[in-house]
N, C-alpha and C. Protein backbone atom coordinates (compact mmCIF):
# COMPACT_ATOMS: atom_id res chain seq x y z
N UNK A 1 15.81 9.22 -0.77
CA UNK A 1 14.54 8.63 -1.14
C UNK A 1 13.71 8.46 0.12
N UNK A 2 12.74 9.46 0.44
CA UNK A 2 11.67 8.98 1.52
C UNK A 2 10.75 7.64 1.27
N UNK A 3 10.81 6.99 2.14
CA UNK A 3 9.88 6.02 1.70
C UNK A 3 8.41 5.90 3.28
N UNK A 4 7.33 6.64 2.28
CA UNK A 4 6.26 6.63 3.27
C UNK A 4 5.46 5.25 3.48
N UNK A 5 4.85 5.26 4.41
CA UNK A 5 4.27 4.69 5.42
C UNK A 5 3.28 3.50 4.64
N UNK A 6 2.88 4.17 3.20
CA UNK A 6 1.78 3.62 2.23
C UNK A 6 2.87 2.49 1.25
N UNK A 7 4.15 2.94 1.47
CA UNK A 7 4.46 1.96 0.50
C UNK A 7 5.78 0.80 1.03
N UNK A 8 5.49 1.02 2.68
CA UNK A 8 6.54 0.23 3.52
C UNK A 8 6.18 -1.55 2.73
N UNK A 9 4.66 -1.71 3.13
CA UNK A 9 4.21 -2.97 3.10
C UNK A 9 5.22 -3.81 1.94
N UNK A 10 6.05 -3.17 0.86
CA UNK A 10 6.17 -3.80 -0.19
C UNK A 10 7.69 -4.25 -0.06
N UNK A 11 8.25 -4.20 1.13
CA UNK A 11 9.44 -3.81 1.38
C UNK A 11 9.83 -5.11 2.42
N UNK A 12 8.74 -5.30 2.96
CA UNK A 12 8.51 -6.05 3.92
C UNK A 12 8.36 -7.73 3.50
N UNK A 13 9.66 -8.38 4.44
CA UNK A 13 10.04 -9.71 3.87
C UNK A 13 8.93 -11.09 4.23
N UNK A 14 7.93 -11.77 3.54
CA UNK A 14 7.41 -12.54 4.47
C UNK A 14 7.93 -13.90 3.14
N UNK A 15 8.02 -14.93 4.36
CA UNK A 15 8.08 -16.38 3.68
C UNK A 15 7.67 -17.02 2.91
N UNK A 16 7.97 -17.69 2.02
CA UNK A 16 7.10 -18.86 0.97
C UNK A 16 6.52 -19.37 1.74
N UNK A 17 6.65 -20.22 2.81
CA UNK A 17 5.92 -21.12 3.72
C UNK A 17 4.74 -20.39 4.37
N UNK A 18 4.72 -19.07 4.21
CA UNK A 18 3.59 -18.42 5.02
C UNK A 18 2.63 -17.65 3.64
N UNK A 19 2.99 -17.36 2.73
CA UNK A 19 2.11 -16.75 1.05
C UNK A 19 1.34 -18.08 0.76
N UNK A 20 1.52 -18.91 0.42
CA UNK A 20 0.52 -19.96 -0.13
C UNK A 20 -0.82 -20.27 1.21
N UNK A 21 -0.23 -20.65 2.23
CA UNK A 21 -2.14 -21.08 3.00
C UNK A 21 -2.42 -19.57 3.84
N UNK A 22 -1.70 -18.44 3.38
CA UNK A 22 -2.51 -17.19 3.37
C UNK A 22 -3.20 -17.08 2.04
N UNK A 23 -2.73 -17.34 1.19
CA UNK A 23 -3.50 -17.35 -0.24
C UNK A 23 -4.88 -18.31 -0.24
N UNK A 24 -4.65 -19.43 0.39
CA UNK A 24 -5.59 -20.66 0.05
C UNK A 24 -6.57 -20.29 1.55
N UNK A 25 -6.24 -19.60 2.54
CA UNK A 25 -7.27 -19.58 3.96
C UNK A 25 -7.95 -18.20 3.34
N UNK A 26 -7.37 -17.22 2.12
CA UNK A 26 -8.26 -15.60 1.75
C UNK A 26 -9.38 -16.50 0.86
N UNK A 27 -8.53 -17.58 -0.12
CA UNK A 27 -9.82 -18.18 -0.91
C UNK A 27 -10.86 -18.88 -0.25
N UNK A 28 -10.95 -19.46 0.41
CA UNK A 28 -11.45 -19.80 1.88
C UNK A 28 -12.87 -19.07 2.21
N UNK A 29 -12.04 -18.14 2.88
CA UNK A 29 -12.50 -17.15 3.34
C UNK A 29 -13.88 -16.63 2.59
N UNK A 30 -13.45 -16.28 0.78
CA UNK A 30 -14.11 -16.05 0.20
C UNK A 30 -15.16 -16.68 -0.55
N UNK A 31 -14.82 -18.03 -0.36
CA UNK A 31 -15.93 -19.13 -0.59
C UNK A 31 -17.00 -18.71 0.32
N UNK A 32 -16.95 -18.75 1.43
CA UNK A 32 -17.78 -19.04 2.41
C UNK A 32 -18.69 -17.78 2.78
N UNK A 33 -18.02 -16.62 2.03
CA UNK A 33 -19.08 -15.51 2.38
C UNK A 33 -19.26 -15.64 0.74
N UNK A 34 -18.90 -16.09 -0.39
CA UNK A 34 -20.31 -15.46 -1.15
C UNK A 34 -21.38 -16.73 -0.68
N UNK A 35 -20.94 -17.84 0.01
CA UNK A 35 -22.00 -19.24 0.38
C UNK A 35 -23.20 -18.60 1.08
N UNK A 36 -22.73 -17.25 2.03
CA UNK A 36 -23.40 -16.54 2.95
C UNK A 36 -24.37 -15.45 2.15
N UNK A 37 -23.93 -14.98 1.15
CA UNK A 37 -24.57 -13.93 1.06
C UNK A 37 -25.54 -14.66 -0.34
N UNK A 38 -25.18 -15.63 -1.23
CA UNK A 38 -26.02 -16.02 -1.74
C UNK A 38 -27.28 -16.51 -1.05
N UNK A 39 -27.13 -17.43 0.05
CA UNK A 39 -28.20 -17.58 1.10
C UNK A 39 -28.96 -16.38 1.51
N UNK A 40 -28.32 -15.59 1.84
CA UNK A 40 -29.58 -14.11 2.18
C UNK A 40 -28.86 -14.43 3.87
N UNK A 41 -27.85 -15.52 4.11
CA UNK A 41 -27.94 -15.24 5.33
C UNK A 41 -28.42 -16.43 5.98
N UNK A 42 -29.24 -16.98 5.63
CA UNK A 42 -29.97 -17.70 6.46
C UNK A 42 -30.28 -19.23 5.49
N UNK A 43 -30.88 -20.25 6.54
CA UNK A 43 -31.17 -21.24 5.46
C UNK A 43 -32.33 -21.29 4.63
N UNK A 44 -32.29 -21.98 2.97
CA UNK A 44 -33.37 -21.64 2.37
C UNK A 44 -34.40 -22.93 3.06
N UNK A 45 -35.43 -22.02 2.62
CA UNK A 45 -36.76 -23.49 3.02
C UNK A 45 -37.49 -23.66 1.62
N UNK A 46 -37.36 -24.99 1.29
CA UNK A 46 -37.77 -25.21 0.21
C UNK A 46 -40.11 -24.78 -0.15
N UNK A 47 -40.19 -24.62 -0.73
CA UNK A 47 -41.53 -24.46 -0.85
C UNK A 47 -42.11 -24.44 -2.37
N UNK A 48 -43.37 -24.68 -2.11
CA UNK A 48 -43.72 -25.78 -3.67
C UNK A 48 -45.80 -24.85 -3.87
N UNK A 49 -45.63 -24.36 -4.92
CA UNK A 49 -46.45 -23.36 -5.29
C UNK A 49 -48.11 -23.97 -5.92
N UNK A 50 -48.98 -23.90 -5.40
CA UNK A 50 -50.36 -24.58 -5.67
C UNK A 50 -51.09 -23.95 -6.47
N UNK A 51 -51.66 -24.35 -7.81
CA UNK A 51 -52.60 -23.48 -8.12
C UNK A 51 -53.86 -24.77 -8.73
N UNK A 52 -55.44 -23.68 -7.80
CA UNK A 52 -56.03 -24.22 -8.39
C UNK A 52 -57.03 -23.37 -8.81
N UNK A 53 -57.83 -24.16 -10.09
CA UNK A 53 -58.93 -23.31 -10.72
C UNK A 53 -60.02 -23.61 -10.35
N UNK A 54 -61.39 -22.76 -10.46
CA UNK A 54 -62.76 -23.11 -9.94
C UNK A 54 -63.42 -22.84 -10.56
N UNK A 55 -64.36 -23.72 -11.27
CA UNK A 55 -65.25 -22.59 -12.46
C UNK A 55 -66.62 -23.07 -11.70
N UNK A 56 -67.39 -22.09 -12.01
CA UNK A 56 -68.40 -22.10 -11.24
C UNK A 56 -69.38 -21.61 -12.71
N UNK A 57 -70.78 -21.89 -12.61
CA UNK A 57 -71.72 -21.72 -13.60
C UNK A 57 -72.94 -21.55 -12.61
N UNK A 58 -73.00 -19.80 -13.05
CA UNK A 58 -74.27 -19.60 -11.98
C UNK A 58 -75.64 -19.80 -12.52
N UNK A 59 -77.08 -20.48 -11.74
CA UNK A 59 -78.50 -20.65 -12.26
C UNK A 59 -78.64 -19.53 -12.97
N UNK A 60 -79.39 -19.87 -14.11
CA UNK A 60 -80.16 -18.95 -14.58
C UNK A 60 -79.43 -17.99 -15.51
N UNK A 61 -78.06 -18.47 -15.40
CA UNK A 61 -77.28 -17.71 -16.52
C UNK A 61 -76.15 -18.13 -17.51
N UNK A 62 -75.56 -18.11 -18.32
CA UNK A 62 -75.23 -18.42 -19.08
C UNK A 62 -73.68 -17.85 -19.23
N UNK A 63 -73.05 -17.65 -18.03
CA UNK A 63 -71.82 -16.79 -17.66
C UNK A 63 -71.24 -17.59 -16.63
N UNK A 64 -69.99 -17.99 -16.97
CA UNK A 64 -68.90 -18.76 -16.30
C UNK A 64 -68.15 -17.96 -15.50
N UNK A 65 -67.63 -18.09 -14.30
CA UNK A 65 -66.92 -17.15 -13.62
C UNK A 65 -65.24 -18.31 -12.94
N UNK A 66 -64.44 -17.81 -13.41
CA UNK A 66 -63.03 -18.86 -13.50
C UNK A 66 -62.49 -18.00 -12.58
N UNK A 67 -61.63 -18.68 -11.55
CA UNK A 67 -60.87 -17.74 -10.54
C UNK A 67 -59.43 -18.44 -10.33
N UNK A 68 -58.50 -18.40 -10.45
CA UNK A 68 -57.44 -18.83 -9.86
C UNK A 68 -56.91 -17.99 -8.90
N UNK A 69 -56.59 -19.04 -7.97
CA UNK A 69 -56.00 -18.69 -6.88
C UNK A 69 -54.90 -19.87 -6.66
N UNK A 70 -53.48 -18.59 -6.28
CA UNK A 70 -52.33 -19.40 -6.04
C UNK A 70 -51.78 -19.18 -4.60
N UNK A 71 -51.90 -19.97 -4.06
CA UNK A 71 -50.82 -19.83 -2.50
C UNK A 71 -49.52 -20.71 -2.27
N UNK A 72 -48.66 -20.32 -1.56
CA UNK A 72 -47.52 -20.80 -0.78
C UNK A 72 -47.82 -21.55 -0.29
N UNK A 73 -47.05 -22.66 0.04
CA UNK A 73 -46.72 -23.94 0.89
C UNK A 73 -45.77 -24.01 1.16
N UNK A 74 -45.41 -23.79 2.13
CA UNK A 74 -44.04 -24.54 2.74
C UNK A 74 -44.11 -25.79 3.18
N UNK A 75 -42.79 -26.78 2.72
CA UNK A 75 -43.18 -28.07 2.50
C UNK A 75 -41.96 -28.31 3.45
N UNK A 76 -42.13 -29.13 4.61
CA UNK A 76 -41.41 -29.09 5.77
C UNK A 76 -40.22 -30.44 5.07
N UNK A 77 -39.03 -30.65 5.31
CA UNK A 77 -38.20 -31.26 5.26
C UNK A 77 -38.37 -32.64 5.68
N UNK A 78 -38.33 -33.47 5.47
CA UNK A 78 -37.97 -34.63 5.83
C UNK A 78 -36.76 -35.51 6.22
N UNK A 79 -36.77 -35.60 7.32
CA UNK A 79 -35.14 -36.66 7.35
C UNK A 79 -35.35 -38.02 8.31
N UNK A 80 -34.85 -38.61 7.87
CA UNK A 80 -34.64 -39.84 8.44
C UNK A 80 -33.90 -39.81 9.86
N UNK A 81 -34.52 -40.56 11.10
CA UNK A 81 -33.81 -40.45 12.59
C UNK A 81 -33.56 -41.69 12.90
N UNK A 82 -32.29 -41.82 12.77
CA UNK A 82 -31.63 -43.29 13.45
C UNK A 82 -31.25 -43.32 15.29
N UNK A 83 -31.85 -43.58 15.75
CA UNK A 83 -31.06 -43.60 17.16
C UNK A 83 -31.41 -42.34 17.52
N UNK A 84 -30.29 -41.79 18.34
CA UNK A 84 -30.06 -40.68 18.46
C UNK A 84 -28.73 -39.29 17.38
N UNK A 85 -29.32 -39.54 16.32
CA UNK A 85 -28.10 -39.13 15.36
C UNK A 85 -29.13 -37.94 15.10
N UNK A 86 -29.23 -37.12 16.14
CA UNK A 86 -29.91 -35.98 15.42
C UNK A 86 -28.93 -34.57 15.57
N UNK A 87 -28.80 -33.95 14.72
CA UNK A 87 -28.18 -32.88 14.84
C UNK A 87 -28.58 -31.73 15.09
N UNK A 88 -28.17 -31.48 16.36
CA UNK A 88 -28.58 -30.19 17.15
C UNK A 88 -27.94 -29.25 17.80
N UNK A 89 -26.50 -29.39 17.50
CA UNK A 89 -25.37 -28.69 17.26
C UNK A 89 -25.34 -27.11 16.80
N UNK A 90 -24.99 -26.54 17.54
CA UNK A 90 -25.63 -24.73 17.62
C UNK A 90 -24.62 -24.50 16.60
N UNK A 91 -24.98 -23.22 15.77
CA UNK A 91 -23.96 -22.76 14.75
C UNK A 91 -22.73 -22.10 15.39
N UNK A 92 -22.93 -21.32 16.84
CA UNK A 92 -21.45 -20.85 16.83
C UNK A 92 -20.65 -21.94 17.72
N UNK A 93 -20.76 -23.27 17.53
CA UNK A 93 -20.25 -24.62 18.14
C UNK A 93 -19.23 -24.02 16.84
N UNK A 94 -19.91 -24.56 15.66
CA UNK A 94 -19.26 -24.94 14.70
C UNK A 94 -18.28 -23.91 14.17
N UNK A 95 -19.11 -22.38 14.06
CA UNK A 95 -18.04 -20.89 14.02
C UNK A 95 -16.76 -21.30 15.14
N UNK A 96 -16.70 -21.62 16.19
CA UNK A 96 -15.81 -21.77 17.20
C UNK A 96 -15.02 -23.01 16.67
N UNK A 97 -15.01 -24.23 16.06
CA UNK A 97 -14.42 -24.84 15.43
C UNK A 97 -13.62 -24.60 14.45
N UNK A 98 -13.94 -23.51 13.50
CA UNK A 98 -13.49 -23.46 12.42
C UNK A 98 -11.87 -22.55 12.93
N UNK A 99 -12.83 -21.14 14.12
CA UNK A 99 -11.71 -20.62 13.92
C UNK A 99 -10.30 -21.02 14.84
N UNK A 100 -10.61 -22.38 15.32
CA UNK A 100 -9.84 -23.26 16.19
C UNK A 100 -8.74 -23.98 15.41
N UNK A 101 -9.30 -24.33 14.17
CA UNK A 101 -8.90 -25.48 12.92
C UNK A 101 -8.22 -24.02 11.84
N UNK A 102 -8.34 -23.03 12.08
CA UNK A 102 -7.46 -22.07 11.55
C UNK A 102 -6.53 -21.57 12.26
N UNK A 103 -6.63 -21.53 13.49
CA UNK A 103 -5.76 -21.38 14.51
C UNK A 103 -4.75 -22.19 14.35
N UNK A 104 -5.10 -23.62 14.58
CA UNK A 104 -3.77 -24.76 14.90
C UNK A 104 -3.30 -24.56 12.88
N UNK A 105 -3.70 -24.77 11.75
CA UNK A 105 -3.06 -24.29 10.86
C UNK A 105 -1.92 -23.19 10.95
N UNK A 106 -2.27 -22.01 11.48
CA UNK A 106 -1.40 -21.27 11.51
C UNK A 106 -0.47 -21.32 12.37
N UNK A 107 -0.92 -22.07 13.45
CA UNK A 107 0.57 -22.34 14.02
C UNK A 107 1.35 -23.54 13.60
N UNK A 108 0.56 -24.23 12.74
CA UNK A 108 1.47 -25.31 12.27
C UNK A 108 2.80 -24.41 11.25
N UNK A 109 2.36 -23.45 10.28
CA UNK A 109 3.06 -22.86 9.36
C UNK A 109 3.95 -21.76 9.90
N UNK A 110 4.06 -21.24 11.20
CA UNK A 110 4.47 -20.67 11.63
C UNK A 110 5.79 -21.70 12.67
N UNK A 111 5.30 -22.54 12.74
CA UNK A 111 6.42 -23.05 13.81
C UNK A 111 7.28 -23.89 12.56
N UNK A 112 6.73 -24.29 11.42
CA UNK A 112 7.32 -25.32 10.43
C UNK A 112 8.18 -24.52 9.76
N UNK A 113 7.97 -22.88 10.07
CA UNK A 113 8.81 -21.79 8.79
C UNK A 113 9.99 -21.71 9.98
N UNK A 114 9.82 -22.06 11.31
CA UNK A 114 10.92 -21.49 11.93
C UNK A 114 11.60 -22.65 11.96
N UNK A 115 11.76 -23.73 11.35
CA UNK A 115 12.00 -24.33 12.05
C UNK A 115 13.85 -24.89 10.79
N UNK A 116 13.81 -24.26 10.04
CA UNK A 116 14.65 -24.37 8.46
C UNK A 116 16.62 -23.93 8.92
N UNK A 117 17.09 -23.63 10.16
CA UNK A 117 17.80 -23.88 10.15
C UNK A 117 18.47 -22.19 11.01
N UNK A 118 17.59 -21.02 11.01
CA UNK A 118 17.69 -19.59 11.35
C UNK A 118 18.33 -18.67 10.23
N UNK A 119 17.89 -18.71 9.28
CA UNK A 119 18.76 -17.63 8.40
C UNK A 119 19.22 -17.63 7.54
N UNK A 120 19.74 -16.75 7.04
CA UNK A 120 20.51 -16.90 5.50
C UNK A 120 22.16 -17.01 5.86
N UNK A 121 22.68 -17.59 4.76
CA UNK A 121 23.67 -17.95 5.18
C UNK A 121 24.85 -16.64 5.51
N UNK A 122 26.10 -16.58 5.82
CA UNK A 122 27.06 -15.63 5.85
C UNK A 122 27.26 -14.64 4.75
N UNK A 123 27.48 -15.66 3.62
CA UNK A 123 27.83 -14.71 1.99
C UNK A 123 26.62 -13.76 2.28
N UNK A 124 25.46 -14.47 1.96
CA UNK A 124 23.95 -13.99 1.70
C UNK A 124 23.99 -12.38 2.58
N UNK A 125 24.17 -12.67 3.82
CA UNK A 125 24.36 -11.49 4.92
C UNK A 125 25.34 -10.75 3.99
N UNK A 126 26.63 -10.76 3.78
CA UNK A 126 27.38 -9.69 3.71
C UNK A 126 26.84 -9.14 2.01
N UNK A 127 26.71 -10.12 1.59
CA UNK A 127 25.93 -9.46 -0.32
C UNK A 127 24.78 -8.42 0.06
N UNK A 128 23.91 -8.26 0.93
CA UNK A 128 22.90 -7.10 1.33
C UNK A 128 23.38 -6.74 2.03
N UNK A 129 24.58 -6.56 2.92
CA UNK A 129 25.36 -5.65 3.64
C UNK A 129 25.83 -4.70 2.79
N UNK A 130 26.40 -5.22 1.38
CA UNK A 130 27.25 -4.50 0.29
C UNK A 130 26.82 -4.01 -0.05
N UNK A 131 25.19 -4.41 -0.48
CA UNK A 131 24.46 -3.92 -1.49
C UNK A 131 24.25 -2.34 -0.38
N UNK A 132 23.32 -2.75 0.74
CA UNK A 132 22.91 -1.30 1.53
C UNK A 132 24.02 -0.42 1.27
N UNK A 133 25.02 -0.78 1.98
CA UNK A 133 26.32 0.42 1.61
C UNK A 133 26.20 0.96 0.92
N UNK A 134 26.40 0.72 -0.43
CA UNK A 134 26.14 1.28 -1.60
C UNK A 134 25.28 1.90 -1.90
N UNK A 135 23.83 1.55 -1.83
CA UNK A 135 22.83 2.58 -1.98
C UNK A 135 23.18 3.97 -0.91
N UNK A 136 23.94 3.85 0.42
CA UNK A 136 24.22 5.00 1.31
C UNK A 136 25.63 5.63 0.71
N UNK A 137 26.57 4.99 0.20
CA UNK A 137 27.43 5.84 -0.38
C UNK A 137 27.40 6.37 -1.67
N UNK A 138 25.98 6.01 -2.37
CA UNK A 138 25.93 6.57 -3.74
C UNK A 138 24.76 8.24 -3.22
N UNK A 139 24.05 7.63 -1.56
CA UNK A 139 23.62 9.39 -1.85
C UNK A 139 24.70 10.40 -1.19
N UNK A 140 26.48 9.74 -0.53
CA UNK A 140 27.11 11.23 -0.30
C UNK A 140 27.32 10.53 1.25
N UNK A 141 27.57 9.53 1.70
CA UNK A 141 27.86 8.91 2.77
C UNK A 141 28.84 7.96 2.49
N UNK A 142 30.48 7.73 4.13
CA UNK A 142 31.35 7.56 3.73
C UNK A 142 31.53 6.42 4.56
N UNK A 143 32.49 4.77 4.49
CA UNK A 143 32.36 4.03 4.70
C UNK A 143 33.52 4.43 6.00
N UNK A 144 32.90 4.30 7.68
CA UNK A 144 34.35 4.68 8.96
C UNK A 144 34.92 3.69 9.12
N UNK A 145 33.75 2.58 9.52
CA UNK A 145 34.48 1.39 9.75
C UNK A 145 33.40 0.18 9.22
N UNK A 146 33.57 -0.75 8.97
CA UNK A 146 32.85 -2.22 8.94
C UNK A 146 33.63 -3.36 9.10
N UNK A 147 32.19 -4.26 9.38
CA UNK A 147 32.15 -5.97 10.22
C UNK A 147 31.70 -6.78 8.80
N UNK A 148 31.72 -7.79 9.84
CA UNK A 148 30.89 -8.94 9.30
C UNK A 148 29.59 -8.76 8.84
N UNK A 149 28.88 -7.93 9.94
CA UNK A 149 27.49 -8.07 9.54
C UNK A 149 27.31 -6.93 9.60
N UNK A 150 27.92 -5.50 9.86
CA UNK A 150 27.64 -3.74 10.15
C UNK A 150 28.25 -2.68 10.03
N UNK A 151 28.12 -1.95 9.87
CA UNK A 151 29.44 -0.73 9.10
C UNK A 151 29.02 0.34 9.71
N UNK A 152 29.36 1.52 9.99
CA UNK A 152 29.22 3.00 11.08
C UNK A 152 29.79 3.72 9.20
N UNK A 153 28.76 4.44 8.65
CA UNK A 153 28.88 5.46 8.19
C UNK A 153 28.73 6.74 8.53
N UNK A 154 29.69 7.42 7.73
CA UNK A 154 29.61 9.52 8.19
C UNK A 154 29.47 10.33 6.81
N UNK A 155 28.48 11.19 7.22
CA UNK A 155 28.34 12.14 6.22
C UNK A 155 28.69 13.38 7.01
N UNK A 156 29.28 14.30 6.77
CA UNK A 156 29.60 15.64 7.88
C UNK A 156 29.76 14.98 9.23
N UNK A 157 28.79 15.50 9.85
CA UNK A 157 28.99 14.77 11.59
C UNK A 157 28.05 13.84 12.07
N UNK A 158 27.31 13.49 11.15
CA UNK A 158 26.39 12.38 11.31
C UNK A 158 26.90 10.96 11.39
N UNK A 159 26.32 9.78 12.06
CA UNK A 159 26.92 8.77 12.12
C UNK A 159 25.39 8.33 11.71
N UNK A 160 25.64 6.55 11.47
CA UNK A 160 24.62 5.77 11.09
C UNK A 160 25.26 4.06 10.99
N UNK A 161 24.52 3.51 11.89
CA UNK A 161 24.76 1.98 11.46
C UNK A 161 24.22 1.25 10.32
N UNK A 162 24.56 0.61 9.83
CA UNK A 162 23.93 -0.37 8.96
C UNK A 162 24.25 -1.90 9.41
N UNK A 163 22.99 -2.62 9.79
CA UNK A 163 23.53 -3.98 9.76
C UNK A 163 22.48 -4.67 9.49
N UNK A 164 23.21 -6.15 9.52
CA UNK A 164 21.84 -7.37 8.79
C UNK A 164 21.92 -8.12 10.09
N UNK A 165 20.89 -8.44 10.46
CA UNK A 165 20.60 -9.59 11.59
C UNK A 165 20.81 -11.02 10.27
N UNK A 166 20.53 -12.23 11.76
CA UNK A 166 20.45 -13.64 11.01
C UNK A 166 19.70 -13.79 10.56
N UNK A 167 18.78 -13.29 10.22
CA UNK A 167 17.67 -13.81 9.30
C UNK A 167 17.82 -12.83 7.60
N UNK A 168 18.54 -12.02 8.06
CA UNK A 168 19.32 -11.21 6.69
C UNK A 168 18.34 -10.44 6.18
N UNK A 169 17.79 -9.48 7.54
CA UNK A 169 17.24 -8.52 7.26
C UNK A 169 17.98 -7.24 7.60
N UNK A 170 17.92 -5.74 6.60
CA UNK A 170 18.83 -4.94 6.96
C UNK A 170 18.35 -3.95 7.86
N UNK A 171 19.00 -3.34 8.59
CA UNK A 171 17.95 -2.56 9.75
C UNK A 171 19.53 -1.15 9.17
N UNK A 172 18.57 0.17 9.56
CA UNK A 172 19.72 1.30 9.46
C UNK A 172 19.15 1.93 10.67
N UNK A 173 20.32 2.59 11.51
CA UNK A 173 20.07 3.38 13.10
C UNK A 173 20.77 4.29 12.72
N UNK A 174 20.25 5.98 13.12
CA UNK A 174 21.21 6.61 13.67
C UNK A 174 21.84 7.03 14.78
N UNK A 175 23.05 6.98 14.85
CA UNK A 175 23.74 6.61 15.93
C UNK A 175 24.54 8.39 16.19
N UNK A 176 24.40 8.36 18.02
CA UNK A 176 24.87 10.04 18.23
C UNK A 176 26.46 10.09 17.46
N UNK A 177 26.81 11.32 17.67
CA UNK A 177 27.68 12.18 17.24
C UNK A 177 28.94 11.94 18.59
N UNK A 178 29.94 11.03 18.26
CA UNK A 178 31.02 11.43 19.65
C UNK A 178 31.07 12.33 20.22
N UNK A 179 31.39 12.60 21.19
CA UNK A 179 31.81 13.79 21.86
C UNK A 179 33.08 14.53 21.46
N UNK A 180 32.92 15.80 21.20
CA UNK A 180 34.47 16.35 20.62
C UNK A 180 35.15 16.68 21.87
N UNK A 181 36.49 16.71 21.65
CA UNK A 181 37.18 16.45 22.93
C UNK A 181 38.15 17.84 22.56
C-alpha cells in the first residue's frame, strides 16, 4: 500500500489537548475577519441624510417650481473626555497584543500536553507493535527477531525495523543487508 504525500496528514497523531483551542483560536480567527470584511476594512462613520424642499413662485406667473435637494452629512462622533482617558493607542499596538495573547495560549497547551506523564503505557506499545507486524507479515514479510518495543523483519534479503518510541508512535526503517561472509 503506497501511501502518498496528500494523504499522510490523516495518519498523523495530534492530541486532545491540542484539537479543541485549535478549533476555538480557527473560530476566532474567523470571527474577526468576517468583523473585517463586513466593515469594508475600515471604521464606519456614521452619517445622517438632509433633505430639503424649496418652492419658489415666480412674478407674474402662475407656475411653481419645487426642487429637492439631498446632501450628506457626516455627523462627527461624540465622546465624553475624562482626564486623560483618551484613546490613542495605534492599531498594530493592539495586532501585536493579540498575537502575543495567542502566543502565550499556545504555549500554555503545549507545555500542559507534555506535561501527562510521557507516553503510552508498555501493553499500549507492544499492542501497535503487534498490530504493525502484522500488517508487514500479511504483505509476505518474516518475523527474525523481536523486543519489547522492535522487531528486524526479512523478506528475501531485505531487512526492516519496526519500532514504537514512548510516546507509541510506530516508525518503520530500512535497515542494510549483512554482509555475506
Amino acid at each position: 500500500m503506497n501511501r502518498g504525500p496528500s494523504v499522510i496528514w490523516q495518519y498523523v497523531y495530534v492530541p486532545r489537548t491540542v484539537k479543541l483551542p485549535a478549533l476555538a483560536a480557527l473560530f476566532v480567527a474567523g470571527f474577526l475577519a468576517s468583523a473585517v470584511i463586513v466593515s469594508g476594512g475600515r471604521a464606519q462613520i456614521p452619517t445622517r441624510t438632509e433633505t430639503t424642499v424649496e418652492t419658489t413662485t415666480l412674478p407674474g406667473t402662475t407656475e411653481t417650481v419645487e426642487q429637492t435637494t439631498t446632501r450628506r452629512v457626516i455627523v462627527p462622533t461624540t465622546t465624553t473626555e475624562s482626564g486623560s482617558n483618551v484613546d490613542d493607542t495605534p492599531t498594530w499596538v493592539w495586532v501585536l497584543l493579540g498575537v502575543l495573547a495567542l502566543g502565550v495560549v499556545v504555549l500554555l497547551v503545549v507545555v500542559l500536553s507534555r506535561r501527562g506523564g510521557g507516553g503510552v503505557s508498555g501493553e499500549e506499545r507492544q499492542r501497535r507493535l503487534d498490530g504493525a507486524i502484522g500488517s508487514w507479515v500479511a504483505q509476505g514479510w518474516a518475523v527474525e527477531n523481536q523486543t519489547a518495543d522492535s522487531a528486524v523483519l526479512r523478506r528475501g534479503g531485505d531487512l526492516m525495523l519496526v519500532s514504537v518510541d514512548q510516546a507509541g508512535q510506530v516508525s518503520t526503517k530500512p535497515m542494510p543487508a549483512p554482509p555475506k561472509a
